[in-house]
PDB file of N, CA and C in Angstrom:
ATOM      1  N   UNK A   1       0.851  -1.174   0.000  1.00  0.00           N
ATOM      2  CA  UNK A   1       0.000   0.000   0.000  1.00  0.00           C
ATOM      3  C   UNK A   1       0.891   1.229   0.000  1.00  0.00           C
ATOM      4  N   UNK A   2       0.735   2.250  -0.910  1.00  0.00           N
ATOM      5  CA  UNK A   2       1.541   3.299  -0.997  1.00  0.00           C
ATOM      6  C   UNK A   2       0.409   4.236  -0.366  1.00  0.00           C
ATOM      7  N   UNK A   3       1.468   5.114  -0.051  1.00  0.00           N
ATOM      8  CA  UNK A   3       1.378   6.657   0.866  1.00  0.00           C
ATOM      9  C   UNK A   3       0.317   7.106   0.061  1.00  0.00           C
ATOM     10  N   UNK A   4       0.971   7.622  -0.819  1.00  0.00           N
ATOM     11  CA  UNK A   4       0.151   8.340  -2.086  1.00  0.00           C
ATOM     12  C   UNK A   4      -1.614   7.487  -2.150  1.00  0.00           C
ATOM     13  N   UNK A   5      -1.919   6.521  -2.406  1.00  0.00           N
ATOM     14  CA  UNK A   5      -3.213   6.074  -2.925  1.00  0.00           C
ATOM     15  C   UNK A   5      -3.843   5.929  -0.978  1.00  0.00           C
ATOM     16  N   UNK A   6      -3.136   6.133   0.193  1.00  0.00           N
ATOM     17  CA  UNK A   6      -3.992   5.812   1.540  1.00  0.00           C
ATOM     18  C   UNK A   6      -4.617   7.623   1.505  1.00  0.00           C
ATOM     19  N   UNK A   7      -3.487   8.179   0.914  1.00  0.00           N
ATOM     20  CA  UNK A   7      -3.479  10.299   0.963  1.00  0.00           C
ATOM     21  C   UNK A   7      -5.208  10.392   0.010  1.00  0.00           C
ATOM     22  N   UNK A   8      -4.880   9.566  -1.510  1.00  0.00           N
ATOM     23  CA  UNK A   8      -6.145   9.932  -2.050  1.00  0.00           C
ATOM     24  C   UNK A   8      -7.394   9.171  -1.548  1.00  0.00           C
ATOM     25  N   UNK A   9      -6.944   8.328  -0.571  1.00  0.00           N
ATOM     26  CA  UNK A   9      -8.862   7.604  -0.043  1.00  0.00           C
ATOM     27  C   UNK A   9      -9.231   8.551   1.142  1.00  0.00           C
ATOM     28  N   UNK A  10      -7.608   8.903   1.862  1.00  0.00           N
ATOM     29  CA  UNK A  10      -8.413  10.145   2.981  1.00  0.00           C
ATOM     30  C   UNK A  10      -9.174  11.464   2.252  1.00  0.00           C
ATOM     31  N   UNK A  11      -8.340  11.661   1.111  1.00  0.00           N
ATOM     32  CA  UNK A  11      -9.322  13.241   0.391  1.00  0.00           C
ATOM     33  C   UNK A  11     -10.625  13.125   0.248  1.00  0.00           C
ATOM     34  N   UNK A  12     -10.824  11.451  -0.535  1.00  0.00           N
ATOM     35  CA  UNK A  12     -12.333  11.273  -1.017  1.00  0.00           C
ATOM     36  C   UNK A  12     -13.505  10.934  -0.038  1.00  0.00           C
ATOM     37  N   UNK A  13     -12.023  10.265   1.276  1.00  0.00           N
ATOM     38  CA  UNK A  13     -13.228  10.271   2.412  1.00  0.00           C
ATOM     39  C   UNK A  13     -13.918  11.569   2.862  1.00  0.00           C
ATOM     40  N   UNK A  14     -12.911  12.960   2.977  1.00  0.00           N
ATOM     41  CA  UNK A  14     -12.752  14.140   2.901  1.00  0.00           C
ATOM     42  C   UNK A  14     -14.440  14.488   2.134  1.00  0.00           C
ATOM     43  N   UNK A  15     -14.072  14.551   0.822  1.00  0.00           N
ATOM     44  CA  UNK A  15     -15.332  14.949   0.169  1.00  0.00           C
ATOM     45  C   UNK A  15     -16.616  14.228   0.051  1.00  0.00           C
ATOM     46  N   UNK A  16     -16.101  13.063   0.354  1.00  0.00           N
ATOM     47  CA  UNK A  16     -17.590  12.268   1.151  1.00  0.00           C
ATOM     48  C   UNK A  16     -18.564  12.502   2.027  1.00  0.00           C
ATOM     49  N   UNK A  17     -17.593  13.173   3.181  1.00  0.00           N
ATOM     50  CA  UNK A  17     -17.965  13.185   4.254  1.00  0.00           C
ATOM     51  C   UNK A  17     -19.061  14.981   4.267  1.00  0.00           C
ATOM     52  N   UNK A  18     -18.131  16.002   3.275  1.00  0.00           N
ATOM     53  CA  UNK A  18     -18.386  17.331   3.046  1.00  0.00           C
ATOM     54  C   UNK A  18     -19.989  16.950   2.022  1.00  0.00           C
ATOM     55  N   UNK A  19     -20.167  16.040   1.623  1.00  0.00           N
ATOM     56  CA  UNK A  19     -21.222  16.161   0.109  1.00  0.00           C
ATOM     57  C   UNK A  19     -22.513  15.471   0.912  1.00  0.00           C
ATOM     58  N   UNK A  20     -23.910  16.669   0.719  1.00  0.00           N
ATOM     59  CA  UNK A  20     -24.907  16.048   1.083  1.00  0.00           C
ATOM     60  C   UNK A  20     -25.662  14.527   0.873  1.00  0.00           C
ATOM     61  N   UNK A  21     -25.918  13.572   1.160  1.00  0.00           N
ATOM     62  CA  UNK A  21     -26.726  12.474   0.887  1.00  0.00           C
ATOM     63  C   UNK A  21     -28.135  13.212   0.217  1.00  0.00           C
ATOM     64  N   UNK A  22     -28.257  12.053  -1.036  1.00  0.00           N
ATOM     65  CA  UNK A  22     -29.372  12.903  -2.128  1.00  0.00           C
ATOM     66  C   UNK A  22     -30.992  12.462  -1.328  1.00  0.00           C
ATOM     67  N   UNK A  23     -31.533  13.544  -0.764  1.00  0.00           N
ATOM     68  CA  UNK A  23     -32.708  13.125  -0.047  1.00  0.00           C
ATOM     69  C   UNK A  23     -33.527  12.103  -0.517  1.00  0.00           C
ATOM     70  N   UNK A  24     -33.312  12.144  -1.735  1.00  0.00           N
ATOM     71  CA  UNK A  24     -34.842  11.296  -2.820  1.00  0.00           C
ATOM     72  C   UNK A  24     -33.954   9.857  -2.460  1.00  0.00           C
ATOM     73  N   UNK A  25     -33.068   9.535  -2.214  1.00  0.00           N
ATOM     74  CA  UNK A  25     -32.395   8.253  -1.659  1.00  0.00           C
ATOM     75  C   UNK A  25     -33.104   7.859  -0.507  1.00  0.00           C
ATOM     76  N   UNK A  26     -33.176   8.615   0.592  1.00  0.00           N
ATOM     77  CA  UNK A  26     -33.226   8.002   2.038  1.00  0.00           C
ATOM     78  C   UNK A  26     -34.422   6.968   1.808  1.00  0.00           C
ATOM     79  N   UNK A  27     -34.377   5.819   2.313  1.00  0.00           N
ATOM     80  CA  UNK A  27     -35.786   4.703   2.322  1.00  0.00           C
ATOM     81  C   UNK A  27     -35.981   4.340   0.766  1.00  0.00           C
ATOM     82  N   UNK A  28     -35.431   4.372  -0.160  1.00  0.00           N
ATOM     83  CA  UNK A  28     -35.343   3.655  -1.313  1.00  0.00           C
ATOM     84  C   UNK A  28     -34.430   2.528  -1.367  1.00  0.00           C
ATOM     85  N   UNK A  29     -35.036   1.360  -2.606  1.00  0.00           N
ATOM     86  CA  UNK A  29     -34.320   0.718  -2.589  1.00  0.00           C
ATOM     87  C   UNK A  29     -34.074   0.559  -3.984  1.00  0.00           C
ATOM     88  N   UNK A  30     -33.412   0.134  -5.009  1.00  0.00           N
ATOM     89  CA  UNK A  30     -33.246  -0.034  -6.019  1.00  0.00           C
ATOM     90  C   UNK A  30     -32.622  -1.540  -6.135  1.00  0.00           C
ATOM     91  N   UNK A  31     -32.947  -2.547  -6.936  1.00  0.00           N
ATOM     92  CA  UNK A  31     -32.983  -3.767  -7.363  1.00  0.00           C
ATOM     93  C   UNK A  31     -32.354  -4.344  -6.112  1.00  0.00           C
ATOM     94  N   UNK A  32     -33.452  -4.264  -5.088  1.00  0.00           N
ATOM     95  CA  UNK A  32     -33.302  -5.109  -3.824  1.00  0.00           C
ATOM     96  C   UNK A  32     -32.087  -4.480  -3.213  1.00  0.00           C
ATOM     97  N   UNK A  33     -31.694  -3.574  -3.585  1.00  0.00           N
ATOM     98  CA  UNK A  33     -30.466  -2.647  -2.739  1.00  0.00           C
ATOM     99  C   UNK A  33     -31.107  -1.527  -1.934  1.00  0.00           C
ATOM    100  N   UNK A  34     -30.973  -1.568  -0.308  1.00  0.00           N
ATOM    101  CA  UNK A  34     -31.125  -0.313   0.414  1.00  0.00           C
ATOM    102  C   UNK A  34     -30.176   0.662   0.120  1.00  0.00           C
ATOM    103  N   UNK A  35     -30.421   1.954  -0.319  1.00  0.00           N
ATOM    104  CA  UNK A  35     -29.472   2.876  -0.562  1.00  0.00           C
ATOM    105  C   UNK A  35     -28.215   3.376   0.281  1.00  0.00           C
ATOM    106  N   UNK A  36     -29.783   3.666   1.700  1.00  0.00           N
ATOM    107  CA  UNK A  36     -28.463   4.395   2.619  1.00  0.00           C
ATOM    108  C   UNK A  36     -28.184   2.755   3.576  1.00  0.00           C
ATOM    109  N   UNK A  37     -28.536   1.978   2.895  1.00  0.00           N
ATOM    110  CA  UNK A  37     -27.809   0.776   4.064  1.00  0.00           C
ATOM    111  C   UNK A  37     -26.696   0.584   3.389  1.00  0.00           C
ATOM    112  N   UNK A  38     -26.290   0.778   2.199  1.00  0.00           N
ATOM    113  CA  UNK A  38     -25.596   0.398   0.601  1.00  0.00           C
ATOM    114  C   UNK A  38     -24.051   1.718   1.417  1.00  0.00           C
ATOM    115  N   UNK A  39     -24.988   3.426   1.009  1.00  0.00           N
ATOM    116  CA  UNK A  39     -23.685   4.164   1.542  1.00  0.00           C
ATOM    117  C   UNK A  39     -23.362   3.678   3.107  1.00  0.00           C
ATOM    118  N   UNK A  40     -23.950   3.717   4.018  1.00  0.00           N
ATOM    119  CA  UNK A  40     -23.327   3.209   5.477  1.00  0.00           C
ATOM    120  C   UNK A  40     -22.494   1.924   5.606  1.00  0.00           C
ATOM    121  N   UNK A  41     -22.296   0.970   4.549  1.00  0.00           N
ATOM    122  CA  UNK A  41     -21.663  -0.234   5.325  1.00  0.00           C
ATOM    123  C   UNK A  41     -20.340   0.181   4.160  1.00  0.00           C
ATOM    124  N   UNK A  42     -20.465   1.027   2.804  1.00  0.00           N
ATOM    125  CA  UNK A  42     -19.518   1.787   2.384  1.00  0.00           C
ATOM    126  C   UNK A  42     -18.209   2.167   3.455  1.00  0.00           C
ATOM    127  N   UNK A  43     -19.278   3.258   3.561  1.00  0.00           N
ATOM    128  CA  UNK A  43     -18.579   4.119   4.585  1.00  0.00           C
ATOM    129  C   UNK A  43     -18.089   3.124   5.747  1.00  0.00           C
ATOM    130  N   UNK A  44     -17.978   2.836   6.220  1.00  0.00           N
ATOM    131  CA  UNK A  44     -18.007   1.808   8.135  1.00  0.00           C
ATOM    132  C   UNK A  44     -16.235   1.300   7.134  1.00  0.00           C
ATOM    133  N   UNK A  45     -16.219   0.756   6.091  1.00  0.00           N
ATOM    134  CA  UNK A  45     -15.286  -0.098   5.721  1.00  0.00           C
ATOM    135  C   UNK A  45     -14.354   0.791   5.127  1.00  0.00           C
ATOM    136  N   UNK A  46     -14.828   2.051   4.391  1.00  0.00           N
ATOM    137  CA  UNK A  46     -13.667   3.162   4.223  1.00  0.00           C
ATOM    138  C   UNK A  46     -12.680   3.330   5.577  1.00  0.00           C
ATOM    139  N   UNK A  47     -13.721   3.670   6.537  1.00  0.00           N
ATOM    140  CA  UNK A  47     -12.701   4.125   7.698  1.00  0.00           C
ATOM    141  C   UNK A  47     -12.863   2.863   8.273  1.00  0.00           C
ATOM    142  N   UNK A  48     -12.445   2.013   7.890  1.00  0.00           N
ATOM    143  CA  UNK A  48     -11.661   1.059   8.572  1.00  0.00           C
ATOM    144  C   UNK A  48     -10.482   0.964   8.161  1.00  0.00           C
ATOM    145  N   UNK A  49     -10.757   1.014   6.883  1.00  0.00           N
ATOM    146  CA  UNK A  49      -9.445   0.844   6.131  1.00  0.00           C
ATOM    147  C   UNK A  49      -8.024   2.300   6.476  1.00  0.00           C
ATOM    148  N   UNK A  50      -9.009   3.212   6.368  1.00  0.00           N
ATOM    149  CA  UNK A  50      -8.264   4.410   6.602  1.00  0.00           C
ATOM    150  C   UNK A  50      -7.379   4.574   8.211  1.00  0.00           C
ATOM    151  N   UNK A  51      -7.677   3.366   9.121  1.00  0.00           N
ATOM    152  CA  UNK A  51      -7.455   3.634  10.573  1.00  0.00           C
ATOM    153  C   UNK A  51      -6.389   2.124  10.644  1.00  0.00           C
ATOM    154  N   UNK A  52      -6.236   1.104   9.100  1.00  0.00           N
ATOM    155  CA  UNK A  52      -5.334   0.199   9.118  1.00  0.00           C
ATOM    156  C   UNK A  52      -5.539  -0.812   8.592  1.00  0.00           C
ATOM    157  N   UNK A  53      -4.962  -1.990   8.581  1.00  0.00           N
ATOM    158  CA  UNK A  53      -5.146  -3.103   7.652  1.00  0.00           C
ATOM    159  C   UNK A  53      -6.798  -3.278   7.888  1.00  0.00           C
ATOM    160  N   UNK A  54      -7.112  -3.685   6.174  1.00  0.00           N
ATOM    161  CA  UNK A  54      -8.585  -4.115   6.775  1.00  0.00           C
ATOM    162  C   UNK A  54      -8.511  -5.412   6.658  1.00  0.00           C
ATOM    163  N   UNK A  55      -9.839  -5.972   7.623  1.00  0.00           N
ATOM    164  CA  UNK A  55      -9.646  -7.041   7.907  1.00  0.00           C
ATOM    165  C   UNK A  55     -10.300  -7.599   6.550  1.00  0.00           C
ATOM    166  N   UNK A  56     -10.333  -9.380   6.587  1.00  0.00           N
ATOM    167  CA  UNK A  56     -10.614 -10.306   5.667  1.00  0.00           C
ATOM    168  C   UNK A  56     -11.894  -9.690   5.693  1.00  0.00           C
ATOM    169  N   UNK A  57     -12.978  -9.938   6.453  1.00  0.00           N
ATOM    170  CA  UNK A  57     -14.526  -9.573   6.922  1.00  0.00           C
ATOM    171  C   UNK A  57     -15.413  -8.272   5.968  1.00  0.00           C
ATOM    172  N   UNK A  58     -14.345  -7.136   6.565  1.00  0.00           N
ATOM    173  CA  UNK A  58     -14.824  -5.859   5.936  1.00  0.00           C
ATOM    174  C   UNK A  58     -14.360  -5.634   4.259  1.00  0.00           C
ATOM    175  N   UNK A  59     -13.189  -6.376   4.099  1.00  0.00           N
ATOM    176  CA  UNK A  59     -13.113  -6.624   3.095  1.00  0.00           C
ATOM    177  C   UNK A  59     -13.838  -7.381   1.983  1.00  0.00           C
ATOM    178  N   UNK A  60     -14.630  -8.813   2.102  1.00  0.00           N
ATOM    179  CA  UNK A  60     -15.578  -9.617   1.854  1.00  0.00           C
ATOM    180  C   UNK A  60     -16.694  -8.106   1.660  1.00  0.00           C
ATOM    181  N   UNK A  61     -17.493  -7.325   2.846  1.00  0.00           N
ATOM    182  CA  UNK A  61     -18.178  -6.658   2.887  1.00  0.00           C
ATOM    183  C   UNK A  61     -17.868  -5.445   1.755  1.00  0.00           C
ATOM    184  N   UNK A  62     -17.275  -5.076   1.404  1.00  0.00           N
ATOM    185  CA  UNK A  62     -16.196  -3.877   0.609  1.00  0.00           C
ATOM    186  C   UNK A  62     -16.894  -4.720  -0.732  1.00  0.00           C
ATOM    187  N   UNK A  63     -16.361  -5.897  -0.916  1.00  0.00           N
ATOM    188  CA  UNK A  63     -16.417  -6.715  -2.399  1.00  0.00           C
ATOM    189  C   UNK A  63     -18.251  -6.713  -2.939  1.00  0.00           C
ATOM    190  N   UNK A  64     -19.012  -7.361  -1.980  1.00  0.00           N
ATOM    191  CA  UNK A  64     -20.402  -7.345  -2.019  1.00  0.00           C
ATOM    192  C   UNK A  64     -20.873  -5.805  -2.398  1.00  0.00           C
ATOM    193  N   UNK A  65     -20.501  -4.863  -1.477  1.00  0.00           N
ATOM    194  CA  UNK A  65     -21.126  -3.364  -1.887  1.00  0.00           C
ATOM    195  C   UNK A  65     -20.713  -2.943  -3.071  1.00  0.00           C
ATOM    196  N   UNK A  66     -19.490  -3.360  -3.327  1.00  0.00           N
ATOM    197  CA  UNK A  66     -18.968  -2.439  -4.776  1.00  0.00           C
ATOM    198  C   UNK A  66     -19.810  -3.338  -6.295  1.00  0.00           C
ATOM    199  N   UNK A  67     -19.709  -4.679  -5.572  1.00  0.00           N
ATOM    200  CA  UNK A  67     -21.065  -5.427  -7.031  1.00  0.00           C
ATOM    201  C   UNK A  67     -22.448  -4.724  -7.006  1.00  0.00           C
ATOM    202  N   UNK A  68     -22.629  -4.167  -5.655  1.00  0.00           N
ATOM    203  CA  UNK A  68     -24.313  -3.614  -5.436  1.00  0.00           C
ATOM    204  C   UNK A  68     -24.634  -2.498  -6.369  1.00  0.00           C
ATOM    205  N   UNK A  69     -23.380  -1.737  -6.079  1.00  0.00           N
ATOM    206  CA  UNK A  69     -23.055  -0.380  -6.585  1.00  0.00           C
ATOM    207  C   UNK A  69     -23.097  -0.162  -7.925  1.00  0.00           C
ATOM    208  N   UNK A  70     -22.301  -1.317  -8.619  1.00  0.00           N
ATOM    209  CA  UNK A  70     -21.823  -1.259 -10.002  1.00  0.00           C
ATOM    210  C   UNK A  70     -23.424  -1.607 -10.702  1.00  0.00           C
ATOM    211  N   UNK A  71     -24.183  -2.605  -9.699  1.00  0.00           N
ATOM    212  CA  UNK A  71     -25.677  -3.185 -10.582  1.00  0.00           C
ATOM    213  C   UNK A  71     -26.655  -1.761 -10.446  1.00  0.00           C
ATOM    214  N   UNK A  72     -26.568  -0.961  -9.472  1.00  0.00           N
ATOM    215  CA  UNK A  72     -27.297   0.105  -8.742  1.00  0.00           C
ATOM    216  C   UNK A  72     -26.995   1.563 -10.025  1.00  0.00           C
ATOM    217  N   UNK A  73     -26.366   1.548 -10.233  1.00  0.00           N
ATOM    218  CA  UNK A  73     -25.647   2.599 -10.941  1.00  0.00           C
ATOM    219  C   UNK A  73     -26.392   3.146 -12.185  1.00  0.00           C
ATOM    220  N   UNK A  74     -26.597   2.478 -12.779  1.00  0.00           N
ATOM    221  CA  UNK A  74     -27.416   2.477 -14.278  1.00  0.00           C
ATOM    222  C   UNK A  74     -29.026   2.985 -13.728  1.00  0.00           C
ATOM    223  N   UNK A  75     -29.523   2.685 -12.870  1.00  0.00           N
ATOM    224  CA  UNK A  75     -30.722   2.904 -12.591  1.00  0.00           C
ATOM    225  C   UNK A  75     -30.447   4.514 -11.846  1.00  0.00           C
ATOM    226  N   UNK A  76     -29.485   5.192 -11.183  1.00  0.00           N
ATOM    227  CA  UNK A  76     -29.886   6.406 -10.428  1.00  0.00           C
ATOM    228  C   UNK A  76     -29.457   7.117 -11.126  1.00  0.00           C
ATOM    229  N   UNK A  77     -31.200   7.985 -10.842  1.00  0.00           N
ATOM    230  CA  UNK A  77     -31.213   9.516 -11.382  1.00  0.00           C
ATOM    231  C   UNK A  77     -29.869  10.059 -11.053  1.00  0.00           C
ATOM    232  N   UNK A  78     -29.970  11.466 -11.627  1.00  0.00           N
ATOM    233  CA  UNK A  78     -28.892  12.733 -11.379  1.00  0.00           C
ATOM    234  C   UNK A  78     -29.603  13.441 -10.826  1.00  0.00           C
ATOM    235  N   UNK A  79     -31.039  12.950 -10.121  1.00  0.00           N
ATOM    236  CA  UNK A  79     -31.761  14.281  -9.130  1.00  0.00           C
ATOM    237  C   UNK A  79     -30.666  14.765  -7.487  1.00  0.00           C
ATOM    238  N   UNK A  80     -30.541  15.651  -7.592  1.00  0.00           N
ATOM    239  CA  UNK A  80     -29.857  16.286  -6.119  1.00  0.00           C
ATOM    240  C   UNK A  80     -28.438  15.603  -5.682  1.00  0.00           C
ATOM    241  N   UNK A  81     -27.804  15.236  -7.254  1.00  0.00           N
ATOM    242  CA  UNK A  81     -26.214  14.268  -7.271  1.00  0.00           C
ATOM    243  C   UNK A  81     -26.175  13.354  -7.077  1.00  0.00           C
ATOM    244  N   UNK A  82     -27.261  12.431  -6.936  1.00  0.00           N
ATOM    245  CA  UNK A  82     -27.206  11.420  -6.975  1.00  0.00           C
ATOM    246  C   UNK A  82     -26.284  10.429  -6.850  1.00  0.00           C
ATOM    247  N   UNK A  83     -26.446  10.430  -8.654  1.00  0.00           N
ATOM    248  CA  UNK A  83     -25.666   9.823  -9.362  1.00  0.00           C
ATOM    249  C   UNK A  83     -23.719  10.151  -9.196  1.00  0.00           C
ATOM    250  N   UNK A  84     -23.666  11.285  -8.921  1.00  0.00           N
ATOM    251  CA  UNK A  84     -22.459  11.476  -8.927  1.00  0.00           C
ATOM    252  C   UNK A  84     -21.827  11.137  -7.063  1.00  0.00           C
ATOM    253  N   UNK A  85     -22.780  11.256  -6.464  1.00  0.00           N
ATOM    254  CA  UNK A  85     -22.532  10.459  -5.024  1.00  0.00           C
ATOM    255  C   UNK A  85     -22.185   9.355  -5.442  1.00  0.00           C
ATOM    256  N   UNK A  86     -22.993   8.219  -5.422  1.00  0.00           N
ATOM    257  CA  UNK A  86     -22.946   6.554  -6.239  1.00  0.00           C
ATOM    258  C   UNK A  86     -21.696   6.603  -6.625  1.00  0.00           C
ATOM    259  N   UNK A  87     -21.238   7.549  -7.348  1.00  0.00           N
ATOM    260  CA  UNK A  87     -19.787   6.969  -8.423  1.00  0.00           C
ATOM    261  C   UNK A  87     -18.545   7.178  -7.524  1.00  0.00           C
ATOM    262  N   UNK A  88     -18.900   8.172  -6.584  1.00  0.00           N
ATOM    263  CA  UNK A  88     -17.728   8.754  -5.796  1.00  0.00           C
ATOM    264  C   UNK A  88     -17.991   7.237  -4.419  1.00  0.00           C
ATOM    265  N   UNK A  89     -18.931   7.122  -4.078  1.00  0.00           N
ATOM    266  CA  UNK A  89     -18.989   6.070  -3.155  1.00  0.00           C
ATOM    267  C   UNK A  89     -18.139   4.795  -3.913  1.00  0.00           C
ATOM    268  N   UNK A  90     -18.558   4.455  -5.184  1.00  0.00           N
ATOM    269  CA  UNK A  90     -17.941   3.410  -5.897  1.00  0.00           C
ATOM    270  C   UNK A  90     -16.044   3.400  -5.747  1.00  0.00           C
ATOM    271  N   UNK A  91     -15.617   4.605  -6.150  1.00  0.00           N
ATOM    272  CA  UNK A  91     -14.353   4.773  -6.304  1.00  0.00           C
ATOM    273  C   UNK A  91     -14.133   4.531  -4.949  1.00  0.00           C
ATOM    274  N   UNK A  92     -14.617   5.127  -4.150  1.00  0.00           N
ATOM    275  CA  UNK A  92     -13.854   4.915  -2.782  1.00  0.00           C
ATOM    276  C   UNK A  92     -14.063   3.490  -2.265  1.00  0.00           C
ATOM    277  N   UNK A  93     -14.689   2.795  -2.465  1.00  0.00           N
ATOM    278  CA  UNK A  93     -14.822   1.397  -2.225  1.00  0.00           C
ATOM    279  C   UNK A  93     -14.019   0.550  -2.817  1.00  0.00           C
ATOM    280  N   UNK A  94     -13.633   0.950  -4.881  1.00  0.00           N
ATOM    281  CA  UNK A  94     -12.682   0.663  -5.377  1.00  0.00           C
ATOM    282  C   UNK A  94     -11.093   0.419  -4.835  1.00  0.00           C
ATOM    283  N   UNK A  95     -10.820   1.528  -4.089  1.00  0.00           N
ATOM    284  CA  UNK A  95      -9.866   1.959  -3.438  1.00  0.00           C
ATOM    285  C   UNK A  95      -9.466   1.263  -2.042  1.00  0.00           C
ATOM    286  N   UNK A  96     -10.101   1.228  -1.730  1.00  0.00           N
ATOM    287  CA  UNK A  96     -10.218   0.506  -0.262  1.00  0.00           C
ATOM    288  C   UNK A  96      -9.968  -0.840  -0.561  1.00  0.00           C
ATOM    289  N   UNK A  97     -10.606  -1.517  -1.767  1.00  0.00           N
ATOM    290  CA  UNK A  97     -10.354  -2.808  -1.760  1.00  0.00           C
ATOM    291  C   UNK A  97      -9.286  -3.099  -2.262  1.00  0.00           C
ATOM    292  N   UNK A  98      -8.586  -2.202  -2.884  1.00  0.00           N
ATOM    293  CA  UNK A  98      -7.164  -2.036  -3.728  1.00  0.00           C
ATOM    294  C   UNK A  98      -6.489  -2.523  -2.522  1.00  0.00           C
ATOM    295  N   UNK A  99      -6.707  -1.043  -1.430  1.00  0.00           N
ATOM    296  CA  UNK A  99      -5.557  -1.089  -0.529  1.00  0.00           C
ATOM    297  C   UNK A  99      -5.925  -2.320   0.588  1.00  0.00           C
ATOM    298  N   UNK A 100      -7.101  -3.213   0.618  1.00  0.00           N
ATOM    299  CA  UNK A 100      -6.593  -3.880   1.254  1.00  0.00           C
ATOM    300  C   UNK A 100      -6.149  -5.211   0.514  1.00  0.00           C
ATOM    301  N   UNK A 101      -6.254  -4.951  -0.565  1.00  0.00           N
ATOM    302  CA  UNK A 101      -5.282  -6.056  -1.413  1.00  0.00           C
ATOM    303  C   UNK A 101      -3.899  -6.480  -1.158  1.00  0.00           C
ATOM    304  N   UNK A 102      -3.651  -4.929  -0.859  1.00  0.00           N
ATOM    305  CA  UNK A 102      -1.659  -4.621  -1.480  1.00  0.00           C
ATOM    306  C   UNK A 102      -1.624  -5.127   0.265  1.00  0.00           C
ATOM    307  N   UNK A 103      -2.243  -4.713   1.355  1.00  0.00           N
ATOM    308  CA  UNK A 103      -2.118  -5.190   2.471  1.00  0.00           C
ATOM    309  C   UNK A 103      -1.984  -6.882   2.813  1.00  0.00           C
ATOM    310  N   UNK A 104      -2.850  -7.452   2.091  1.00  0.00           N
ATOM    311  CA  UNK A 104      -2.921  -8.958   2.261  1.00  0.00           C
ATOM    312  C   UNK A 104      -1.621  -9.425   1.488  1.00  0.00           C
ATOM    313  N   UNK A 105      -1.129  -8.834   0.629  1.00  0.00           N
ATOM    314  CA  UNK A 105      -0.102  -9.522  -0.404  1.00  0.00           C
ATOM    315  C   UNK A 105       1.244  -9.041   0.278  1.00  0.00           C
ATOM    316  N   UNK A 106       1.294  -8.269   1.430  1.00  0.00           N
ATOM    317  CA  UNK A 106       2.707  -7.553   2.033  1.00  0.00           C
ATOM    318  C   UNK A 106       2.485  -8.469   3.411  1.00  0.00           C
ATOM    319  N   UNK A 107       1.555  -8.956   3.538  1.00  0.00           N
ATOM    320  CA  UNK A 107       1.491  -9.958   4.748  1.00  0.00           C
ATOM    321  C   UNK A 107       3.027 -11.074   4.962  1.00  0.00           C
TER     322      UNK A 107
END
């Protein structure tokens, strides 16, 4: 895991954390996906990762959300950013699972 790619998951956690959740989300579900259950177990596994190796567990969990995400994607509007939340949640999940890749392989 390099410096550089743990620096860009803290920024995006950064602007994650700064960017409203799109109201027309809260209590939706899209193809059997809860939205904000979808961003919260996101998020829970970003900052895990961001605070150190992630474990096997949250990682497994990381893998499941980012398939949810990728099936979820095509269906959300661009009402109130939606869509551009979704993609930024995606990358950062991307990322996370990167870094706990390079973590398991430096084991």
């Amino acid at each position: 895991m390099s410096e550089s790619e743990v620096a860009l998951l803290s920024r995006m956690w950064e602007e994650h954390m700064r960017a409203p959740f799109p109201p027309h989300m809260r209590g939706r579900e899209i193809d059997g996906e809860d939205m904000v259950l979808l961003d919260a177990d996101i998020a829970g596994c970003v900052v895990s990762s961001l605070s150190g190796p992630l474990e096997e567990k949250r990682r497994e969990i990381l893998l499941v959300c980012l398939a949810a995400v990728e099936k979820v994607l095509p269906s959300i509007d661009d009402e109130d950013g939606a869509s551009e939340y979704y993609k930024h949640l995606r990358d950062m999940a991307a990322l996370a699972v990167e870094l706990g890749n390079a973590n398991a392989r430096s084991r």
